[in-house]
N, C-alpha and C. Protein backbone atom coordinates (compact mmCIF):
# COMPACT_ATOMS: atom_id res chain seq x y z
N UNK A 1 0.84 -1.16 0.00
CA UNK A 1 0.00 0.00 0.00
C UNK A 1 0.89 1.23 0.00
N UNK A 2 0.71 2.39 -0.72
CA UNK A 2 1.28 3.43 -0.94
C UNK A 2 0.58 4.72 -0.40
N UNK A 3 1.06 5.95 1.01
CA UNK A 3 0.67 6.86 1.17
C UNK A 3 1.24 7.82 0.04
N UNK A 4 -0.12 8.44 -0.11
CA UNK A 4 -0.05 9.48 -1.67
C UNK A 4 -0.27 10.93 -0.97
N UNK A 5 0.84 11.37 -1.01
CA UNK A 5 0.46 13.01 -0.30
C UNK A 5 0.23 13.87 -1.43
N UNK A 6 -0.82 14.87 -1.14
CA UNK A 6 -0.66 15.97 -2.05
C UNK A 6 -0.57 17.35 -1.65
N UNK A 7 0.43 18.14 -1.35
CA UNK A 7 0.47 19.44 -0.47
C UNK A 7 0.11 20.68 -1.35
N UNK A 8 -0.93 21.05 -0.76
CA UNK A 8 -1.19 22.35 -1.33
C UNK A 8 -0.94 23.08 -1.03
N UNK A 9 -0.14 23.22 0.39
CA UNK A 9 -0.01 24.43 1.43
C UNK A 9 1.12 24.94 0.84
N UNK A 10 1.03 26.64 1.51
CA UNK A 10 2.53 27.29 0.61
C UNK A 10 3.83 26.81 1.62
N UNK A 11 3.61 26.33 2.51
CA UNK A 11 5.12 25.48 3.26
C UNK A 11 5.01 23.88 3.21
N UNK A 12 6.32 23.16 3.45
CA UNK A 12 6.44 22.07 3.92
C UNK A 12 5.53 21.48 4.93
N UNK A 13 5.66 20.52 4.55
CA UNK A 13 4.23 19.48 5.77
C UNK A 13 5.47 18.18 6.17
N UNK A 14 5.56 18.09 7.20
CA UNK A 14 6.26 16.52 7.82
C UNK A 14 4.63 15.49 7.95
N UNK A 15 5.03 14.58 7.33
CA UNK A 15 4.58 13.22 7.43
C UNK A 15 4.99 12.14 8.13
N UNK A 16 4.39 11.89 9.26
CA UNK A 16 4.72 10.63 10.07
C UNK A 16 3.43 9.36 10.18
N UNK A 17 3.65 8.52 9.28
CA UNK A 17 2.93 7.62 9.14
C UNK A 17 2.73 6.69 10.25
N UNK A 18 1.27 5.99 10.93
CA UNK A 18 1.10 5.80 12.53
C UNK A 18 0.20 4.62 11.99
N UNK A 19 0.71 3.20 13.02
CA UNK A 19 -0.21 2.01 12.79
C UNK A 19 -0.49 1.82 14.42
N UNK A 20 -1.58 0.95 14.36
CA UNK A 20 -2.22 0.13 15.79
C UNK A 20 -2.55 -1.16 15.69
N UNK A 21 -3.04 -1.39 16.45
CA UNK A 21 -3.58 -3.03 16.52
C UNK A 21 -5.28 -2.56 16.58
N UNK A 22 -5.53 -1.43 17.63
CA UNK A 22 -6.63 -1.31 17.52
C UNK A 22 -6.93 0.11 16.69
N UNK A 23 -8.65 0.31 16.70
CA UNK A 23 -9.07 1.77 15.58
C UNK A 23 -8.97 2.50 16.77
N UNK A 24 -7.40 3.20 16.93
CA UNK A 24 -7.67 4.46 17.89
C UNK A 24 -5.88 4.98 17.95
N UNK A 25 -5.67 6.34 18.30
CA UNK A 25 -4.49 6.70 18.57
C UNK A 25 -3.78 6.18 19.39
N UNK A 26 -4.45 6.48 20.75
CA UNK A 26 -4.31 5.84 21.78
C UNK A 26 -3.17 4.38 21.58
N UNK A 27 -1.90 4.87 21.61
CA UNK A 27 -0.82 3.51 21.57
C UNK A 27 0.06 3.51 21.02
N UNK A 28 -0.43 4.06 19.79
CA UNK A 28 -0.27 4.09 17.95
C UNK A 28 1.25 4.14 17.61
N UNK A 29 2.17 3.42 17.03
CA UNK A 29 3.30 3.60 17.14
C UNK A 29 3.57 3.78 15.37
N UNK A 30 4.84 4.94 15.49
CA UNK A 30 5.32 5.11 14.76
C UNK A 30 5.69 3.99 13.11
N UNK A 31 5.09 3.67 12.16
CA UNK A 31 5.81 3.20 10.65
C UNK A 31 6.85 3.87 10.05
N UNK A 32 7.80 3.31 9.98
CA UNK A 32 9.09 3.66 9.41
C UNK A 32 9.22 5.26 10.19
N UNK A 33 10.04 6.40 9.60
CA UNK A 33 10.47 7.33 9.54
C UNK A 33 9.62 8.63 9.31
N UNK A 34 9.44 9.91 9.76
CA UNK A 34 8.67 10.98 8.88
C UNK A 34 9.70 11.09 7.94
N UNK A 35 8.64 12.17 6.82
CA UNK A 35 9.65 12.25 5.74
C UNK A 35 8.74 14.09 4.92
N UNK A 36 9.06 14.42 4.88
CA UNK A 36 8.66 15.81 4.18
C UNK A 36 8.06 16.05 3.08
N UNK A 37 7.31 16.74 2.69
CA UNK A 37 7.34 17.32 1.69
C UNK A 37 6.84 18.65 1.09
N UNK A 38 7.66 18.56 0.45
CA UNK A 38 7.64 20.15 0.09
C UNK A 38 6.32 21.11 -0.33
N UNK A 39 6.14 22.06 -0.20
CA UNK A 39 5.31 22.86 -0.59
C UNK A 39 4.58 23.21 -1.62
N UNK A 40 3.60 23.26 -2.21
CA UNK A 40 3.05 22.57 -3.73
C UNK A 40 3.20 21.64 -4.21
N UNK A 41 3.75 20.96 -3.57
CA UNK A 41 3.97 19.27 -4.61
C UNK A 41 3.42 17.87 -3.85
N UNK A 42 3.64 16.68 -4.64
CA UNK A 42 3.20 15.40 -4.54
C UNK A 42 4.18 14.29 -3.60
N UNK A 43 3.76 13.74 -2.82
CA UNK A 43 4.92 12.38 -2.69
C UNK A 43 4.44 11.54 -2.29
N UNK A 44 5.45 10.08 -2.38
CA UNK A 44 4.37 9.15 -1.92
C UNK A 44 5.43 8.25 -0.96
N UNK A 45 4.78 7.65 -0.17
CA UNK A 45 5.65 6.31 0.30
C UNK A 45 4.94 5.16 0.35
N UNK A 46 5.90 3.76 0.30
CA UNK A 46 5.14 2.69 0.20
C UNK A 46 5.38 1.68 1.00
N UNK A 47 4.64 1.33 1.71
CA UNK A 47 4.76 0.59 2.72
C UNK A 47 4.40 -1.14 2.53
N UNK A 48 4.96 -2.09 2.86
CA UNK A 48 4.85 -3.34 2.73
C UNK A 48 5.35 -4.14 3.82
N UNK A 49 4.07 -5.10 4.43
CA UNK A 49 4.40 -5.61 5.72
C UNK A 49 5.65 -6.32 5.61
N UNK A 50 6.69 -7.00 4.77
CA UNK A 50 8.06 -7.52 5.09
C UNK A 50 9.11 -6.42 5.51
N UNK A 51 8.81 -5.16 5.29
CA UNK A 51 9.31 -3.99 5.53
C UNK A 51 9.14 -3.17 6.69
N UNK A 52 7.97 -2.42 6.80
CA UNK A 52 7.27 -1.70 7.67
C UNK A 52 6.42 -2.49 8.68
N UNK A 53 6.38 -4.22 8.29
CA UNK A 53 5.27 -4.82 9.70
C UNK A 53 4.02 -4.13 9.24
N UNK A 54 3.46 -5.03 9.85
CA UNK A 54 1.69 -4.93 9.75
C UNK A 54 1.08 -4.79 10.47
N UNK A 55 -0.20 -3.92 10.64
CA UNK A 55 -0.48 -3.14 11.62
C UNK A 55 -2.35 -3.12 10.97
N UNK A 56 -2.99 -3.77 11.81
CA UNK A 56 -4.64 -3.55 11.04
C UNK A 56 -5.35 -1.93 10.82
N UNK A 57 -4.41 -0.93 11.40
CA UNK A 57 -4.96 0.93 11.09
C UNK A 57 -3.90 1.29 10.65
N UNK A 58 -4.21 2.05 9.97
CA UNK A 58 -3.01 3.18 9.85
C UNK A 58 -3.58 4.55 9.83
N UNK A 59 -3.14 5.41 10.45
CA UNK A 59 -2.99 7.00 10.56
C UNK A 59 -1.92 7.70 9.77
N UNK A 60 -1.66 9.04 10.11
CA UNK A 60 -0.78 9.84 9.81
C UNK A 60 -0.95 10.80 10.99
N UNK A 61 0.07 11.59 11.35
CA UNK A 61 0.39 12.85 11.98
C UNK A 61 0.79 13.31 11.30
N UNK A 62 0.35 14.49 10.72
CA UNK A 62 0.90 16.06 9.97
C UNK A 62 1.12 17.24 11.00
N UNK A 63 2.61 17.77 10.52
CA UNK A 63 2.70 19.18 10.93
C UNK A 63 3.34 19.89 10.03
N UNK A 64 3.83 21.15 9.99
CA UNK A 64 4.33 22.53 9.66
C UNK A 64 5.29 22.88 10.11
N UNK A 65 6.52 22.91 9.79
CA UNK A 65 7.58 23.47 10.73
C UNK A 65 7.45 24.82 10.81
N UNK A 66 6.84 25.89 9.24
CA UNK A 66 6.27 26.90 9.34
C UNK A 66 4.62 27.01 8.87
N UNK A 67 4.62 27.92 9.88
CA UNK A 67 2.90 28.29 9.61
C UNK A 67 2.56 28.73 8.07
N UNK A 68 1.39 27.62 7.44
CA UNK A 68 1.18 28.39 6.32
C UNK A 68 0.15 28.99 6.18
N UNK A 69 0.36 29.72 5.40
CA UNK A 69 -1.16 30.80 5.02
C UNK A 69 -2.15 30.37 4.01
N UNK A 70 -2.11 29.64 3.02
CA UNK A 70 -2.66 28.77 2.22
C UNK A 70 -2.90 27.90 1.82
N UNK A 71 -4.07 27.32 1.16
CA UNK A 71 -3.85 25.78 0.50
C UNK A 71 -4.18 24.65 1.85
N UNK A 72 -4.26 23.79 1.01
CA UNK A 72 -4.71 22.39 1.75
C UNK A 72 -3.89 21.15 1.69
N UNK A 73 -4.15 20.54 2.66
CA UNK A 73 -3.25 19.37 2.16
C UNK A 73 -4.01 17.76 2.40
N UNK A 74 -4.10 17.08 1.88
CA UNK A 74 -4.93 15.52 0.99
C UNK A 74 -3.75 14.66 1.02
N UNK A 75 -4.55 13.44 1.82
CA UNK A 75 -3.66 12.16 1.63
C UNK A 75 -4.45 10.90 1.55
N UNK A 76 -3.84 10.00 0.65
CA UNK A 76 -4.67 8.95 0.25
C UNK A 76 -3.94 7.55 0.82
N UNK A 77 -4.57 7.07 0.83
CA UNK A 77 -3.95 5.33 1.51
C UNK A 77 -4.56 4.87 0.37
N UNK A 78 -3.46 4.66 -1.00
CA UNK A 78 -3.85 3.71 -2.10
C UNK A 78 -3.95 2.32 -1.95
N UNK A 79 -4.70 1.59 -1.67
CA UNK A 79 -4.59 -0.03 -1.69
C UNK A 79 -4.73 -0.49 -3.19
N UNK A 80 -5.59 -0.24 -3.93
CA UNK A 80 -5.82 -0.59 -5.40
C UNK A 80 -6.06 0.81 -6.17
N UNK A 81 -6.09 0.30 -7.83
CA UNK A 81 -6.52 1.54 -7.96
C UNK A 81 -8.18 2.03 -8.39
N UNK A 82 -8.72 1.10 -7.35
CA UNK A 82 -10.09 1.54 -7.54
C UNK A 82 -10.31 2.09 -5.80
N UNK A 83 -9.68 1.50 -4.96
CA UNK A 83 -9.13 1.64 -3.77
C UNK A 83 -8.39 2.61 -3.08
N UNK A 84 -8.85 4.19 -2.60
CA UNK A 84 -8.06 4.88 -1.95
C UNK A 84 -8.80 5.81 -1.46
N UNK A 85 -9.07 5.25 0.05
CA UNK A 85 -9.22 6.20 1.10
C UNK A 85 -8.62 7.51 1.95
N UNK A 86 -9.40 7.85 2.09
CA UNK A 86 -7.96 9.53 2.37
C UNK A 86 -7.98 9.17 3.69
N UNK A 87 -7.15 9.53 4.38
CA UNK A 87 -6.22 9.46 5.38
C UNK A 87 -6.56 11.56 5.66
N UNK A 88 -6.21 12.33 4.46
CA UNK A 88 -6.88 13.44 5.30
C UNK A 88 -7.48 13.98 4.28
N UNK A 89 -8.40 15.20 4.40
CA UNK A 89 -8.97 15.60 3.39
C UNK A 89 -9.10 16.81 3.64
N UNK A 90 -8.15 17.33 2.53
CA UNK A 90 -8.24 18.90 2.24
C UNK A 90 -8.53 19.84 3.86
N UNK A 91 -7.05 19.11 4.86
CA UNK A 91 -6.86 19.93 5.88
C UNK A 91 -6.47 21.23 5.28
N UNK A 92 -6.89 22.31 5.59
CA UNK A 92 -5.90 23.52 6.07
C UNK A 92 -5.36 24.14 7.13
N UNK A 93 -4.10 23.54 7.00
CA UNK A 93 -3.11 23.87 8.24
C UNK A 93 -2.86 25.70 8.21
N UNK A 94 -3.16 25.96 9.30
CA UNK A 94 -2.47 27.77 9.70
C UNK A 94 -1.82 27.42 10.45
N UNK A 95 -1.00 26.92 10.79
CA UNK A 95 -0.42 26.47 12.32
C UNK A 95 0.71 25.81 12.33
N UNK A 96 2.09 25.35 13.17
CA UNK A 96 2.76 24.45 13.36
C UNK A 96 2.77 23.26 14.46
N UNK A 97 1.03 23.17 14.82
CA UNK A 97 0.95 21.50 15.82
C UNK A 97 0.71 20.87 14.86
N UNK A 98 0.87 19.86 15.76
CA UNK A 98 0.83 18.33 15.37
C UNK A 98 -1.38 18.20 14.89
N UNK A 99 -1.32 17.53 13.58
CA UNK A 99 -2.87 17.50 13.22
C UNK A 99 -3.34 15.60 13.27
N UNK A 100 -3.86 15.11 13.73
CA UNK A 100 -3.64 13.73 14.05
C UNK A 100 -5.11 13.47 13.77
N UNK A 101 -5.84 12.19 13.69
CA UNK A 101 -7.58 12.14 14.17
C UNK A 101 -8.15 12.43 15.50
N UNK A 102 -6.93 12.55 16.19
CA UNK A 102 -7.12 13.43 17.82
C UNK A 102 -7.70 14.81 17.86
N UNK A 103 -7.19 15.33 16.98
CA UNK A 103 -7.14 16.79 16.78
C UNK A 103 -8.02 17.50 16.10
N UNK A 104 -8.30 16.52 14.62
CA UNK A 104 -9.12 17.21 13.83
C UNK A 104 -9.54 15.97 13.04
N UNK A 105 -11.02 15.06 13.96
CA UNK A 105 -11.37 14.25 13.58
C UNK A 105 -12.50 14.01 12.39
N UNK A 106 -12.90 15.24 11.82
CA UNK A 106 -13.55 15.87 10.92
C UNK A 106 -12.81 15.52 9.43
N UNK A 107 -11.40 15.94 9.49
CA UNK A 107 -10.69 16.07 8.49
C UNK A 107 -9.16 14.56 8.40
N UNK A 108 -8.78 14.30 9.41
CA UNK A 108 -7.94 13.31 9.98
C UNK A 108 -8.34 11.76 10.20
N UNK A 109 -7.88 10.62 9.20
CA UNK A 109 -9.11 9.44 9.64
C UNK A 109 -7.72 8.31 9.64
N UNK A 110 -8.39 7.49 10.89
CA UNK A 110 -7.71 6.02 10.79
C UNK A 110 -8.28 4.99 9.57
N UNK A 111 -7.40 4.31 9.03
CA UNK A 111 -8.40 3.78 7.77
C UNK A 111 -7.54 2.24 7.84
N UNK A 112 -7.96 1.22 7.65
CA UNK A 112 -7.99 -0.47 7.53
C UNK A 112 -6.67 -0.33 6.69
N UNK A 113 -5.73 -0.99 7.27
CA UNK A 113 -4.71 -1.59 6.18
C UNK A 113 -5.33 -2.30 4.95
C-alpha cells in the first residue's frame, strides 16, 4: 500500500505515518520514519508488511515546521486503484501542531490496512 500526499499548502508538511492493533491513537506507534514534503507538490511512500510490519490501522500525523497561510493538504492510503481512502482531506493547516484524528477528527481518519 502506498501513502499518496498531495500538499497544497505554501510550506512544507512533515509526514509521520502511525499504525495500531486497535481503531484508535491511543498507543499508535510510529511506521518507518517521517519524511517531508515540500510545498506545492506530490509524494508518496510505500509501505509493505516484510518492511514496515503490519499493523490492522493506519494514521498519519501532519505538521508545519512553518505556519502556512494557504492551501490544503490531501492524503490517500492507495490499496488498489479503484481503492483509496484519504487518510486526510483537504486539511488547512495555519499552524505548526501536530494534526492527528485526535485533533481534527472531521478532516484526519484512521483507515484499515
Amino acid at each position: 500500500m502506498t501513502i499518496w500526499v498531495e500538499n497544497g499548502l505554501d510550506q512544507d508538511v512533515v509526514i509521520q505515518v502511525k499504525g495500531n492493533r486497535v481503531e484508535s491513537c491511543d498507543g499508535a506507534i510510529n511506521v518507518g520514519s517521517s519524511f517531508t514534503v515540500s510545498a506545492g507538490s506530490n509524494d508518496a511512500r510505500t509501505l509493505t508488511p516484510d518492511t514496515s510490519g503490519w499493523l490492522p490501522y493506519i494514521m498519519v500525523e501532519v505538521s508545519c515546521p512553518a505556519a502556512p497561510t494557504s492551501g490544503s493538504l490531501t492524503v490517500y492510503l492507495v490499496k488498489t486503484k479503484d481503492e483509496q481512502p484519504k487518510l486526510v482531506d483537504a486539511l488547512e493547516i495555519r499552524d505548526t501542531n501536530v494534526h492527528s484524528p485526535d485533533t481534527d477528527p472531521s478532516k484526519v481518519f484512521i483507515q484499515e490496512w
